[in-house]
C-alpha atoms as a PDB file:
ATOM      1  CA  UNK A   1    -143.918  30.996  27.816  1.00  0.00           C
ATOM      2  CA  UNK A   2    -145.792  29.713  30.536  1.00  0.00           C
ATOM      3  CA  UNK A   3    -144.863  26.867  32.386  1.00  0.00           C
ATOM      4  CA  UNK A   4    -147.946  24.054  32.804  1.00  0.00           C
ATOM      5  CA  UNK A   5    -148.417  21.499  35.471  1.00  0.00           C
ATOM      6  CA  UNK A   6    -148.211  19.545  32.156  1.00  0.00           C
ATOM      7  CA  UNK A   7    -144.735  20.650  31.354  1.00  0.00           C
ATOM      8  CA  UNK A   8    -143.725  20.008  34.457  1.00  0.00           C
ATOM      9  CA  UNK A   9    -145.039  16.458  34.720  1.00  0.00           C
ATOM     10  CA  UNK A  10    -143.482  15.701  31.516  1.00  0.00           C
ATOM     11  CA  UNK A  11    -139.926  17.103  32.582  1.00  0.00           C
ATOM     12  CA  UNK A  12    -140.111  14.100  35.493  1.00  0.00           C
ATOM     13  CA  UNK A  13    -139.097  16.437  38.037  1.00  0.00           C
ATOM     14  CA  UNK A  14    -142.392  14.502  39.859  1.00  0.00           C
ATOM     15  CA  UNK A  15    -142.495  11.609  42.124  1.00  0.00           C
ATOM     16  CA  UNK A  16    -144.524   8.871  41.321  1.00  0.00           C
ATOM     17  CA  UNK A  17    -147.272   9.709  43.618  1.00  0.00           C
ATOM     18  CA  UNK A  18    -147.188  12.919  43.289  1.00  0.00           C
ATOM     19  CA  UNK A  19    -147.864  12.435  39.062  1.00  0.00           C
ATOM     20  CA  UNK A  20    -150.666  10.159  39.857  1.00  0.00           C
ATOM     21  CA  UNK A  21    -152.690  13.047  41.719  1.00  0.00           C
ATOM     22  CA  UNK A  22    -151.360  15.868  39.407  1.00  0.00           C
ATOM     23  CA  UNK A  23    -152.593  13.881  36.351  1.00  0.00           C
ATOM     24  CA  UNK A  24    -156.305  13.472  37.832  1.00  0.00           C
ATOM     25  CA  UNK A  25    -155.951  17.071  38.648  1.00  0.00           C
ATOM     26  CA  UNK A  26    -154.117  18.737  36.160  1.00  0.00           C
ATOM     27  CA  UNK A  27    -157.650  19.747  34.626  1.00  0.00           C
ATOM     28  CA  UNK A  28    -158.184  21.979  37.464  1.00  0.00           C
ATOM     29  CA  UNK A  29    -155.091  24.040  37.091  1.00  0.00           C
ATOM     30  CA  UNK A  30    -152.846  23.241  33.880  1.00  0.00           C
ATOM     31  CA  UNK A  31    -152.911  26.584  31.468  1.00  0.00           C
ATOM     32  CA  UNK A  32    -152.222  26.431  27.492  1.00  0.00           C
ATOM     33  CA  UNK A  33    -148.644  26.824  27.169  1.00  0.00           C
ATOM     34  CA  UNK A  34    -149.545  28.470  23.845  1.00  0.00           C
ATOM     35  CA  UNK A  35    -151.633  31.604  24.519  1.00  0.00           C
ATOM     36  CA  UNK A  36    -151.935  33.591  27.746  1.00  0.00           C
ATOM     37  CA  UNK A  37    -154.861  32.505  30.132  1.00  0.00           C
ATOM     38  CA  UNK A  38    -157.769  34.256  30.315  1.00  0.00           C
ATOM     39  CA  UNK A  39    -159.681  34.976  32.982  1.00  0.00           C
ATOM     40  CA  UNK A  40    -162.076  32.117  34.686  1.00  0.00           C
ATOM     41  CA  UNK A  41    -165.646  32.354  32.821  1.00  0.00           C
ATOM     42  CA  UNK A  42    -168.732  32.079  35.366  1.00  0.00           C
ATOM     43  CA  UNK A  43    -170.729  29.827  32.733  1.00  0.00           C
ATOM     44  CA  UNK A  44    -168.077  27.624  32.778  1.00  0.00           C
ATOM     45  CA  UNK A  45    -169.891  23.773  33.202  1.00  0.00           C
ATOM     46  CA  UNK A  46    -169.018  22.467  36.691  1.00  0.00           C
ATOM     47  CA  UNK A  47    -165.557  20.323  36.484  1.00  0.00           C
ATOM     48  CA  UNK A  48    -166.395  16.652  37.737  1.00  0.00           C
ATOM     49  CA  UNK A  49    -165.161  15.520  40.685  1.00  0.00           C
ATOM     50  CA  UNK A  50    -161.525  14.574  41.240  1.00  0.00           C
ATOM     51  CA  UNK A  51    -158.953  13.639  43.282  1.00  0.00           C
ATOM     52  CA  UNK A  52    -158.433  17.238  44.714  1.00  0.00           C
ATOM     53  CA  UNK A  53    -161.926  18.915  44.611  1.00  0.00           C
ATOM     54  CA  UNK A  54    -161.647  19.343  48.003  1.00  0.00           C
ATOM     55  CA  UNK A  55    -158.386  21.219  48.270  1.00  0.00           C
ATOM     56  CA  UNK A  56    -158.809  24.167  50.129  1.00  0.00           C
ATOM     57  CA  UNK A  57    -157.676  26.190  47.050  1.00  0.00           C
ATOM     58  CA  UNK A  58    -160.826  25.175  45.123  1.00  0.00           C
ATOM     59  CA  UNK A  59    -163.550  26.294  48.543  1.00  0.00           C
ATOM     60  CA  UNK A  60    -165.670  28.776  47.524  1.00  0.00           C
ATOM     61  CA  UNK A  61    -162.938  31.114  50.033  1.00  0.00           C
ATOM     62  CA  UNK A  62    -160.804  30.568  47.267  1.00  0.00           C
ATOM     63  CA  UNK A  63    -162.397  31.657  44.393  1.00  0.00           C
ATOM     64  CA  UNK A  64    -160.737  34.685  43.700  1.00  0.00           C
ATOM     65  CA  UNK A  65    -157.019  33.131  42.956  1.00  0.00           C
ATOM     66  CA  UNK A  66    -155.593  33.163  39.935  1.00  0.00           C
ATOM     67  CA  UNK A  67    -155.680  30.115  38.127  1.00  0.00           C
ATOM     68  CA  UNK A  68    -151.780  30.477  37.813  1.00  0.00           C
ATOM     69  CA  UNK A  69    -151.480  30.404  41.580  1.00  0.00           C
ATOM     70  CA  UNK A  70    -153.493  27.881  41.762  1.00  0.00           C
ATOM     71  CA  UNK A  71    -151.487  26.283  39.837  1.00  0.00           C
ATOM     72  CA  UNK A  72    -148.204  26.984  41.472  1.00  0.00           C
ATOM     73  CA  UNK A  73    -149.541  25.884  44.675  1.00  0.00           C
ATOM     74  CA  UNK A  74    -150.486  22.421  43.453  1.00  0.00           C
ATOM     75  CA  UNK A  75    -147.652  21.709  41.940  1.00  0.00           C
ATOM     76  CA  UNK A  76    -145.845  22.429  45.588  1.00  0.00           C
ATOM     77  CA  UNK A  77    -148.219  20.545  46.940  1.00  0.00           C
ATOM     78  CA  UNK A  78    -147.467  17.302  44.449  1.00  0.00           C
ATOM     79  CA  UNK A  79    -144.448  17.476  44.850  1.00  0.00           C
ATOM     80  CA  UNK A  80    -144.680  16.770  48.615  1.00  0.00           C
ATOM     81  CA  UNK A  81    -144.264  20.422  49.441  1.00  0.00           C
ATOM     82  CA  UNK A  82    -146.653  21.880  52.316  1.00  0.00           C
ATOM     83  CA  UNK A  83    -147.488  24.802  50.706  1.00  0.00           C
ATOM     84  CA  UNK A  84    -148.556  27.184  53.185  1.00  0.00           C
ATOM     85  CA  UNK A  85    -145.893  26.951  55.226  1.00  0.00           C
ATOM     86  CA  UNK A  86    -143.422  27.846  52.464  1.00  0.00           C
ATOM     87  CA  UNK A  87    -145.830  30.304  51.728  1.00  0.00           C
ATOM     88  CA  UNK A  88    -145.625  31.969  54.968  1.00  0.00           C
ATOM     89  CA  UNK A  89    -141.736  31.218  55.291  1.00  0.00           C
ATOM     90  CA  UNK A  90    -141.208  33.025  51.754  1.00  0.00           C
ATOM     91  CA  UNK A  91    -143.366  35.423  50.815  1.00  0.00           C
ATOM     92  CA  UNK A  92    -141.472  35.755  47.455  1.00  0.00           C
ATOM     93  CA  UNK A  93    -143.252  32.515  46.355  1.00  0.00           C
ATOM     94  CA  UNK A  94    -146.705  34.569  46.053  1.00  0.00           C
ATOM     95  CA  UNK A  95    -144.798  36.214  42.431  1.00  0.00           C
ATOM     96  CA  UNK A  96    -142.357  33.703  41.831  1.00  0.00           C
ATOM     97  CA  UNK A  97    -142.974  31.825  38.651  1.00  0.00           C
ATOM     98  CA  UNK A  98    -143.791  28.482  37.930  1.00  0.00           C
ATOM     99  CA  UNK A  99    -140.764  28.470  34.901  1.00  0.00           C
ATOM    100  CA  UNK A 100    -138.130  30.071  38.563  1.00  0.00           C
ATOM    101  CA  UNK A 101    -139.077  26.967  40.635  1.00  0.00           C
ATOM    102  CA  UNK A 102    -138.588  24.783  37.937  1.00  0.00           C
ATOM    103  CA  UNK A 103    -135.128  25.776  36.954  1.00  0.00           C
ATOM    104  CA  UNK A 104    -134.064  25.620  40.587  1.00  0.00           C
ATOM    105  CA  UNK A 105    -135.067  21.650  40.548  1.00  0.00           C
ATOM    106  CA  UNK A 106    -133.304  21.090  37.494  1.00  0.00           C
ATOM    107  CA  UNK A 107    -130.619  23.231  38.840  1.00  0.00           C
ATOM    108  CA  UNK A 108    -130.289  21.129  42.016  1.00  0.00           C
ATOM    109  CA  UNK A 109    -131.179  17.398  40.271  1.00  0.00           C
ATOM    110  CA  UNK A 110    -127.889  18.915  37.976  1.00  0.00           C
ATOM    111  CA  UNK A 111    -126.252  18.597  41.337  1.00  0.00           C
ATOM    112  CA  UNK A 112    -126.792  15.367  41.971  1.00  0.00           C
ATOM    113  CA  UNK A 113    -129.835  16.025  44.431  1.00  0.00           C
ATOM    114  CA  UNK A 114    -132.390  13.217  43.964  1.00  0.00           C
ATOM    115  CA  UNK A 115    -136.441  14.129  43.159  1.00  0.00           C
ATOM    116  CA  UNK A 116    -137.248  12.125  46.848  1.00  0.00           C
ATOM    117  CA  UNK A 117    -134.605  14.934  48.833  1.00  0.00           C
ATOM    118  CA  UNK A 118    -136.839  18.036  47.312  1.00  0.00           C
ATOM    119  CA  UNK A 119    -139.423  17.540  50.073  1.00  0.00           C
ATOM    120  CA  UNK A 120    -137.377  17.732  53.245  1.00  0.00           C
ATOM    121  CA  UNK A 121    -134.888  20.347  51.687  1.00  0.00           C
ATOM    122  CA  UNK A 122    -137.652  22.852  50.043  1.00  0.00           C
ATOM    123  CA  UNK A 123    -139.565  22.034  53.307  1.00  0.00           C
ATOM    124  CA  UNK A 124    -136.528  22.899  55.431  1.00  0.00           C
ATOM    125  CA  UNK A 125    -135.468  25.766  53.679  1.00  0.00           C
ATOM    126  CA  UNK A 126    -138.931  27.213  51.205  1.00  0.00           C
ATOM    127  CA  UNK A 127    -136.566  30.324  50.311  1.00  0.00           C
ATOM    128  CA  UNK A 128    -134.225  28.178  48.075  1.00  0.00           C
ATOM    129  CA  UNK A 129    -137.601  27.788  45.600  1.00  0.00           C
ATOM    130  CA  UNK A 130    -136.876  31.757  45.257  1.00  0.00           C
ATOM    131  CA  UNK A 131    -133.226  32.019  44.981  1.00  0.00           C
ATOM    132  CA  UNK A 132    -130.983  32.724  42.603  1.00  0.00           C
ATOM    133  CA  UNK A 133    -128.879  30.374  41.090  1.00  0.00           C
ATOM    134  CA  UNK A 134    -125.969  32.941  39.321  1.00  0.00           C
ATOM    135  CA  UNK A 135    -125.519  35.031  42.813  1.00  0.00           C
ATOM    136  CA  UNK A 136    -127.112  32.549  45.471  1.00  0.00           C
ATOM    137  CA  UNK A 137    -126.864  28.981  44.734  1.00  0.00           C
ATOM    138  CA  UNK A 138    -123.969  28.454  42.454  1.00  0.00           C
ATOM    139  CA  UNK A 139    -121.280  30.238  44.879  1.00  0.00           C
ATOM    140  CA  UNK A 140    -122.760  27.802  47.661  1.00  0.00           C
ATOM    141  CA  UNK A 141    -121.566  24.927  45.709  1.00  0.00           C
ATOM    142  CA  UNK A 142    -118.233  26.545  44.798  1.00  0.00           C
ATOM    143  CA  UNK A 143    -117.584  26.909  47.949  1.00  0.00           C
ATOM    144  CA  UNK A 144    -118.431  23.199  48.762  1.00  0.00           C
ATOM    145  CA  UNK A 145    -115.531  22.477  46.080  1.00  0.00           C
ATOM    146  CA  UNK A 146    -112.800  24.792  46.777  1.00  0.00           C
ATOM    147  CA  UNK A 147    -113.060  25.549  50.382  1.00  0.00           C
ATOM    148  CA  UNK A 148    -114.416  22.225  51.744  1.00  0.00           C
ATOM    149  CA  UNK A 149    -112.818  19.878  49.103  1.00  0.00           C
ATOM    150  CA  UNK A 150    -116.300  18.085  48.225  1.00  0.00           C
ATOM    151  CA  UNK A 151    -116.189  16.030  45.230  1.00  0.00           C
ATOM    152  CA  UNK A 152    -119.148  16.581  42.892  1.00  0.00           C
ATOM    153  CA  UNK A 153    -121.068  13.380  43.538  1.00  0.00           C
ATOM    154  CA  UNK A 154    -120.845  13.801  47.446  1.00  0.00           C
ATOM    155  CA  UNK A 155    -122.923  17.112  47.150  1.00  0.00           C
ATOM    156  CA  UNK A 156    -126.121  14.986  48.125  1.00  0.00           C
ATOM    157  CA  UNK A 157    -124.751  13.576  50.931  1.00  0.00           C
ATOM    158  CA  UNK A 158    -123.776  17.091  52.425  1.00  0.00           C
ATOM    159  CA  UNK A 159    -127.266  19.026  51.188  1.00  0.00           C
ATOM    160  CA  UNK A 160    -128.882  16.496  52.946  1.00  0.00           C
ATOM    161  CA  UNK A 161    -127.496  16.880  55.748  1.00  0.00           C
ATOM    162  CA  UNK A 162    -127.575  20.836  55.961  1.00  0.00           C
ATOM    163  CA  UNK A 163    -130.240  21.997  53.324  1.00  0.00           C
ATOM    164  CA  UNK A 164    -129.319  25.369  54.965  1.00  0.00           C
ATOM    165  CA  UNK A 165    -126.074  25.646  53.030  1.00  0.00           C
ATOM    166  CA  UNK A 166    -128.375  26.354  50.287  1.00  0.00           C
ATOM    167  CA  UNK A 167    -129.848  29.837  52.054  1.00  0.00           C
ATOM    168  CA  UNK A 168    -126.283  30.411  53.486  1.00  0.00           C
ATOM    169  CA  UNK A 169    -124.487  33.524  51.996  1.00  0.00           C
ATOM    170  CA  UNK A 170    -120.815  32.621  51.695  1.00  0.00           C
ATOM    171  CA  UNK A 171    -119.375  36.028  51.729  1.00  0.00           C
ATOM    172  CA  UNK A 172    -121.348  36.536  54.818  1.00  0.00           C
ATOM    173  CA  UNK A 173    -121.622  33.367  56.527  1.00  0.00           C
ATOM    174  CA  UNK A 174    -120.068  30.151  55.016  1.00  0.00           C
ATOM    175  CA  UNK A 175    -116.203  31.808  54.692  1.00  0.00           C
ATOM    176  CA  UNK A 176    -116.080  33.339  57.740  1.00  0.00           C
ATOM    177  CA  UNK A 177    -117.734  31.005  59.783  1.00  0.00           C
ATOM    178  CA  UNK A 178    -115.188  28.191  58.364  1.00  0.00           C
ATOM    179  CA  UNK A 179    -112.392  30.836  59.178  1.00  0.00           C
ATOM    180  CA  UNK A 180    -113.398  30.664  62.687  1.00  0.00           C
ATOM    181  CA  UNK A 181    -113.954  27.291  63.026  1.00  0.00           C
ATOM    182  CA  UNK A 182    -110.445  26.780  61.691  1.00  0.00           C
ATOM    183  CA  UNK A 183    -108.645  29.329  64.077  1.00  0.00           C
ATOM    184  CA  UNK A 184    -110.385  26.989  66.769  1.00  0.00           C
ATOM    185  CA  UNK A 185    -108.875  23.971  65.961  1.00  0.00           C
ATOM    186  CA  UNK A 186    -111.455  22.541  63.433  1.00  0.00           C
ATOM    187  CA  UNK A 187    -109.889  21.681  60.806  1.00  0.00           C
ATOM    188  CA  UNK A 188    -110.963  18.290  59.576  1.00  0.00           C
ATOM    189  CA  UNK A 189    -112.768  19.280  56.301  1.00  0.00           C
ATOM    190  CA  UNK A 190    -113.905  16.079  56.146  1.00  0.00           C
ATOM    191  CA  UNK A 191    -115.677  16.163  59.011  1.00  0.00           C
ATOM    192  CA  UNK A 192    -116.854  19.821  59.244  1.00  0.00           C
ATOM    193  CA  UNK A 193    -118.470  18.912  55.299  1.00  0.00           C
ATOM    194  CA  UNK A 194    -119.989  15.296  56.149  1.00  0.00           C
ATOM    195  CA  UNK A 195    -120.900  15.670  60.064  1.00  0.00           C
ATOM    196  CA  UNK A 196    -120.514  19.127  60.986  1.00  0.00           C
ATOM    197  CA  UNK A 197    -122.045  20.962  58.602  1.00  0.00           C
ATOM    198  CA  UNK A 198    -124.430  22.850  60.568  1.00  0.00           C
ATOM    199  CA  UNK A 199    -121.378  24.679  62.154  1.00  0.00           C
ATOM    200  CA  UNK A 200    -120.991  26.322  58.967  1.00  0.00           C
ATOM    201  CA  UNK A 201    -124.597  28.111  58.918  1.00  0.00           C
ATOM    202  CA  UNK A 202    -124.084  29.022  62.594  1.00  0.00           C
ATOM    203  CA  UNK A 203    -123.249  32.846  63.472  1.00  0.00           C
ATOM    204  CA  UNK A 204    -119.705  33.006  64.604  1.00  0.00           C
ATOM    205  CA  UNK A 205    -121.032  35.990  67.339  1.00  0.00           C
ATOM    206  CA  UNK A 206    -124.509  34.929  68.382  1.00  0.00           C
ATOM    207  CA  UNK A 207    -124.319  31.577  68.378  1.00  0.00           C
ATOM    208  CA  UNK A 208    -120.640  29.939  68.815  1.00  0.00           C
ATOM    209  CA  UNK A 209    -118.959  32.319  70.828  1.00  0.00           C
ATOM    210  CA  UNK A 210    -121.676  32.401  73.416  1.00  0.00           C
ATOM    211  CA  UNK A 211    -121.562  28.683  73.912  1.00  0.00           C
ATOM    212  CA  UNK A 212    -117.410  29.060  74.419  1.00  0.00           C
ATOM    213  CA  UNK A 213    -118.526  31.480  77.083  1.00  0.00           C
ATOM    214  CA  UNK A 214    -120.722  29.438  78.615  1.00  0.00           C
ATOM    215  CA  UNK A 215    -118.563  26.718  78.911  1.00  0.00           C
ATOM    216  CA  UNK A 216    -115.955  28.913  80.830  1.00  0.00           C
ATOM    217  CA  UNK A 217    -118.703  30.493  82.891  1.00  0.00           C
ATOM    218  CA  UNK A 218    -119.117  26.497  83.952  1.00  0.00           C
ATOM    219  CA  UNK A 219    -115.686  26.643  85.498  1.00  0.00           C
ATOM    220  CA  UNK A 220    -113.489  25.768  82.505  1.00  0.00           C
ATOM    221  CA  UNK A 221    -110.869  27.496  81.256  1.00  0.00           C
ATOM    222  CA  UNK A 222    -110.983  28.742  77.627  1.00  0.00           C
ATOM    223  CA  UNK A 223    -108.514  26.616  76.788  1.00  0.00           C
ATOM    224  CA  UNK A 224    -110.140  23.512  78.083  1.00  0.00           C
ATOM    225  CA  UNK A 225    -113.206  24.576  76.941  1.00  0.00           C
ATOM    226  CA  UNK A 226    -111.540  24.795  73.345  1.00  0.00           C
ATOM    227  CA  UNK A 227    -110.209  21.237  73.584  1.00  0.00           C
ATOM    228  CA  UNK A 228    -114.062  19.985  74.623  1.00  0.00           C
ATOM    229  CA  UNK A 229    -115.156  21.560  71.487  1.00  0.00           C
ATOM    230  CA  UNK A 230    -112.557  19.398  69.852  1.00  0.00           C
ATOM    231  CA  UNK A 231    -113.353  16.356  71.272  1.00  0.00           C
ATOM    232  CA  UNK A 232    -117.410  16.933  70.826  1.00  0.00           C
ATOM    233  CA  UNK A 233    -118.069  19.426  67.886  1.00  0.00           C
ATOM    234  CA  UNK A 234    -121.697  19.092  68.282  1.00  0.00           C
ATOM    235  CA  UNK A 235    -121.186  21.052  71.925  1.00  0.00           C
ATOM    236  CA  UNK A 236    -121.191  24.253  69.395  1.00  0.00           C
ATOM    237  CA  UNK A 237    -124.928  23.418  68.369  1.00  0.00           C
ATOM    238  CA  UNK A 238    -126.533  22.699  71.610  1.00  0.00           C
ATOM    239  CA  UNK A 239    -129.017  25.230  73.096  1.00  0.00           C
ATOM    240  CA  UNK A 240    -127.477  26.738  76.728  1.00  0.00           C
ATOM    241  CA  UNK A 241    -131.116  27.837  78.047  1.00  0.00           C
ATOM    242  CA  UNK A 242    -132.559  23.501  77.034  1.00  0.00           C
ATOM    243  CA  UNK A 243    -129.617  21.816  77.844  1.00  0.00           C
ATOM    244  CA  UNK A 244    -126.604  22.987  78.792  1.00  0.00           C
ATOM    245  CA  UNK A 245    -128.361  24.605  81.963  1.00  0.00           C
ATOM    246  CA  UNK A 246    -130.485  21.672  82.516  1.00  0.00           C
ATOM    247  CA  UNK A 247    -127.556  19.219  82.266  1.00  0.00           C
ATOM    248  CA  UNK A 248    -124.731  20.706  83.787  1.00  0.00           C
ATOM    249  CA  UNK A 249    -126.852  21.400  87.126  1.00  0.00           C
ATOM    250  CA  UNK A 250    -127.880  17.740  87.430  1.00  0.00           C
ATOM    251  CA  UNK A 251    -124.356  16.461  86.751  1.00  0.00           C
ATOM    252  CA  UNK A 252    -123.184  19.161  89.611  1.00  0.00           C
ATOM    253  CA  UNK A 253    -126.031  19.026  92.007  1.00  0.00           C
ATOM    254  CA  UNK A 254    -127.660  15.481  91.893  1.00  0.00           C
ATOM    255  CA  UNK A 255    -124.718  13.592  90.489  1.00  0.00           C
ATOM    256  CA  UNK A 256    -122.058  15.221  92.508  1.00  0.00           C
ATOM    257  CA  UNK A 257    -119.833  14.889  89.168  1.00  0.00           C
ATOM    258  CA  UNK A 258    -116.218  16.794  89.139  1.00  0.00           C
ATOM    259  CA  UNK A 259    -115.773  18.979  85.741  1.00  0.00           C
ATOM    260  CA  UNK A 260    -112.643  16.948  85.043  1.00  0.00           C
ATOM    261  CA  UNK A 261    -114.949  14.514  84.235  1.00  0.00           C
ATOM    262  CA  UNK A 262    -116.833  16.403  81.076  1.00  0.00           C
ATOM    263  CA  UNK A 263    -113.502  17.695  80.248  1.00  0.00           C
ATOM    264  CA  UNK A 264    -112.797  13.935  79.326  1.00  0.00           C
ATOM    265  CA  UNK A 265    -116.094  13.085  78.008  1.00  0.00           C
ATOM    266  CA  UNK A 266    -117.990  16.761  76.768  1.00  0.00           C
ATOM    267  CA  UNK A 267    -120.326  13.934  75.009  1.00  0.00           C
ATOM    268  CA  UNK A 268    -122.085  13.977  77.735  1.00  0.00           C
ATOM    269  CA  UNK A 269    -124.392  16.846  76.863  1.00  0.00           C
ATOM    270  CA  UNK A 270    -125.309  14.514  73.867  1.00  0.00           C
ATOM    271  CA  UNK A 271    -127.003  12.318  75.629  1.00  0.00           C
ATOM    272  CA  UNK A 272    -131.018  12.756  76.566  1.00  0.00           C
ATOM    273  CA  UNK A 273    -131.508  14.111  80.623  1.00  0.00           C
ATOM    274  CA  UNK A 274    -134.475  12.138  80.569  1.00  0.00           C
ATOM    275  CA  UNK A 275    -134.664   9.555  78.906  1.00  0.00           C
ATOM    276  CA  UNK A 276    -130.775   8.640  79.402  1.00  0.00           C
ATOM    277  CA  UNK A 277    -129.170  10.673  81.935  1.00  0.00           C
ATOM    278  CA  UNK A 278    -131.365  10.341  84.727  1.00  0.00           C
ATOM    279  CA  UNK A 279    -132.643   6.777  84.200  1.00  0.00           C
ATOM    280  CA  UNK A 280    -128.993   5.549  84.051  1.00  0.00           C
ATOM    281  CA  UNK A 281    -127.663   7.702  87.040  1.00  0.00           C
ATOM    282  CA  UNK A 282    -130.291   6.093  89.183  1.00  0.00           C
ATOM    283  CA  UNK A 283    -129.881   2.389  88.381  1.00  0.00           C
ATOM    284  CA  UNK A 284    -126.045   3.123  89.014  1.00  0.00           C
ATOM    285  CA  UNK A 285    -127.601   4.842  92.713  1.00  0.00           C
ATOM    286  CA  UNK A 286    -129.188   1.876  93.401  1.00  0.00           C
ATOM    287  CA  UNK A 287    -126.955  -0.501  92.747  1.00  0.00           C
ATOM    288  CA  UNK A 288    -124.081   0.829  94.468  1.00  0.00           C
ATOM    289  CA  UNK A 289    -121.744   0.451  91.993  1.00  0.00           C
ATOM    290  CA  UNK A 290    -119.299   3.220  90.450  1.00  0.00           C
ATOM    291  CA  UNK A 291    -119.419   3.615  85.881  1.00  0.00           C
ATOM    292  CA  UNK A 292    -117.061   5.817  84.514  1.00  0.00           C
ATOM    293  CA  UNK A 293    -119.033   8.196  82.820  1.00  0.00           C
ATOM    294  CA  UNK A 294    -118.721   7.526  79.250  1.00  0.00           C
ATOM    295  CA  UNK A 295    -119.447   3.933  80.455  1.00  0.00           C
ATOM    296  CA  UNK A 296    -122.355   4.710  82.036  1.00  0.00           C
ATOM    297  CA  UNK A 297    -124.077   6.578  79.205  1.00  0.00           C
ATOM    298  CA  UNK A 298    -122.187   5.043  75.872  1.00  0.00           C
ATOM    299  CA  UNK A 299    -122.922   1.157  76.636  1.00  0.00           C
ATOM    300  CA  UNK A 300    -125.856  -0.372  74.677  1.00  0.00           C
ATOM    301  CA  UNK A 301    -129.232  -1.238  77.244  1.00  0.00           C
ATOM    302  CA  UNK A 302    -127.712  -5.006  76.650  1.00  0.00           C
ATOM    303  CA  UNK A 303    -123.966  -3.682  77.597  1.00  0.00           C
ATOM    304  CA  UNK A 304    -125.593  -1.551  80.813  1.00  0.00           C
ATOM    305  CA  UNK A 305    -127.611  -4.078  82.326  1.00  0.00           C
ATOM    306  CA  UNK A 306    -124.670  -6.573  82.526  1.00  0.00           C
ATOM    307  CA  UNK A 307    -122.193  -4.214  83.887  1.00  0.00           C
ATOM    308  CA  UNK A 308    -124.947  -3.576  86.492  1.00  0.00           C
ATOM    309  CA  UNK A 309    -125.236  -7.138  86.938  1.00  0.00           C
ATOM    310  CA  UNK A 310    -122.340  -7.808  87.783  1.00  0.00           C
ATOM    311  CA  UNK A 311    -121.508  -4.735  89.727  1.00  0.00           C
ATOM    312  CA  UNK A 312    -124.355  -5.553  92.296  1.00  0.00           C
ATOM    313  CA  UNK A 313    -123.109  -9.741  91.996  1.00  0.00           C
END
């Protein structure tokens, strides 16, 4: 049976918004759930203006689309999806069905995974619309329970903050990469499920290996460059070419720092070059006095300016 804009507007997996437009719309695009469609007539009376006339999926370019696509496509596109890009991010959507997408929301809103998250998280990742929910989705959240100890009702909290769980094979990716980040030191579930998250979608040899090296091409040893990883998870998600580079050579070269000092506070790749870094280094410059580093960089604008004060009183 095929699944209407109607049907889906009456299953509430809508927003608000998003049911005002689709039901001054609907007329464009909703197909009998009764009877197959047939094809468009050309003596059909014009349709009257409305809300979405001007969608490019009803310009004359258009034309040719199936009126189930059509479909499809507005109904990503009310629920706050854009749907080109998940278009070109997932080409499976073109032949995906509007009854698949459907179950996947009332898979996920099963979950615990609120109607206003679907955006951000279908936008984030378009390929969960396509995915299986026997041999993709369900192991994701088995894993969430037996290997990360999340509680049922705290899956929202950790989809939203890594939608890319969702996409993540755990064979693959999720079990080994936890594996790793375990044999590191990592062990806080809590953490790695809450805060960390990302870690867990992040190849173990292309992407957190090479920023171990990196550190120890800096001048640390591995061991030290372990314990910063420790101290500053996040050091495992930060780009070497944007800002490890970029950072590490202003700390050395116009700071004059000592790497004893990032052992202590690793944080301080964190922090913006521009907009924190540099502005902050230079007040301390011209005031004369000497910060600690984490003081310099972790004290609120209020909390800087009177430290400067009274360095330079």
């Amino acid at each position: 049976m095929h699944l209407s804009l109607h049907t889906l507007l009456s299953s509430n997996t809508m927003f608000p918004a998003a049911r005002t437009i689709a039901l001054h719309s609907s007329s464009l695009c909703s197909v009998s759930s009764d009877k197959p469609s047939s094809p468009p007539s050309t003596n059909l009376t014009p349709k009257p203006k409305s809300l979405l006339q001007n969608h490019p999926l009803y310009t004359p370019t258009n034309e040719k689309l199936s009126l189930q696509f059509k479909e499809k496509i507005l109904c990503l596109e009310v629920m706050g999806i854009d749907s080109g890009k998940a278009l070109s991010q997932n080409p499976n959507l073109h032949t995906a069905t509007l009854e698949s997408i459907h179950s996947i929301i009332t898979f996920l809103v099963s979950k615990g995974i609120q109607h206003k998250d679907l955006p951000r998280i279908f936008g984030m990742c378009p390929k969960i619309l396509t995915s299986s929910i026997k041999t993709d989705l369900n192991p994701v959240f088995d894993f969430l329970i037996h290997d990360l100890k999340v509680p049922d009702h705290s899956f929202r909290k950790v989809i939203k903050k890594c939608p890319r769980l969702l996409t993540s094979s755990v064979v693959d990716q999720l079990k080994p990469a936890l594996f790793y980040l375990n044999r590191l030191g990592l062990r806080d579930l809590e953490a790695l499920a809450y805060q960390d998250c990302v870690l867990l979608v992040s190849n173990v040899e292309r992407t957190i290996i090479p920023k171990l090296k990196h550190l120890e091409s800096l001048g640390f040893t591995k061991e030290e460059a372990r314990c910063m990883v420790l101290r500053c998870p996040a050091l495992l998600t930060f780009s070497i070419e944007n800002n490890f580079q970029p950072k590490f050579e202003y700390f050395s070269v116009e700071m004059k720092g000592k790497l004893e000092e990032l052992k202590e506070f690793p944080q301080y790749f964190s922090f913006s070059l521009e907009n924190r870094i540099k502005v902050r280094h230079m007040e301390v410059v011209e005031s004369g006095i000497n910060l600690p580093l984490s003081l310099m960089l972790k004290s609120t604008d209020d909390e800087f300016r009177e430290l400067i004060k009274k360095g330079a009183g």
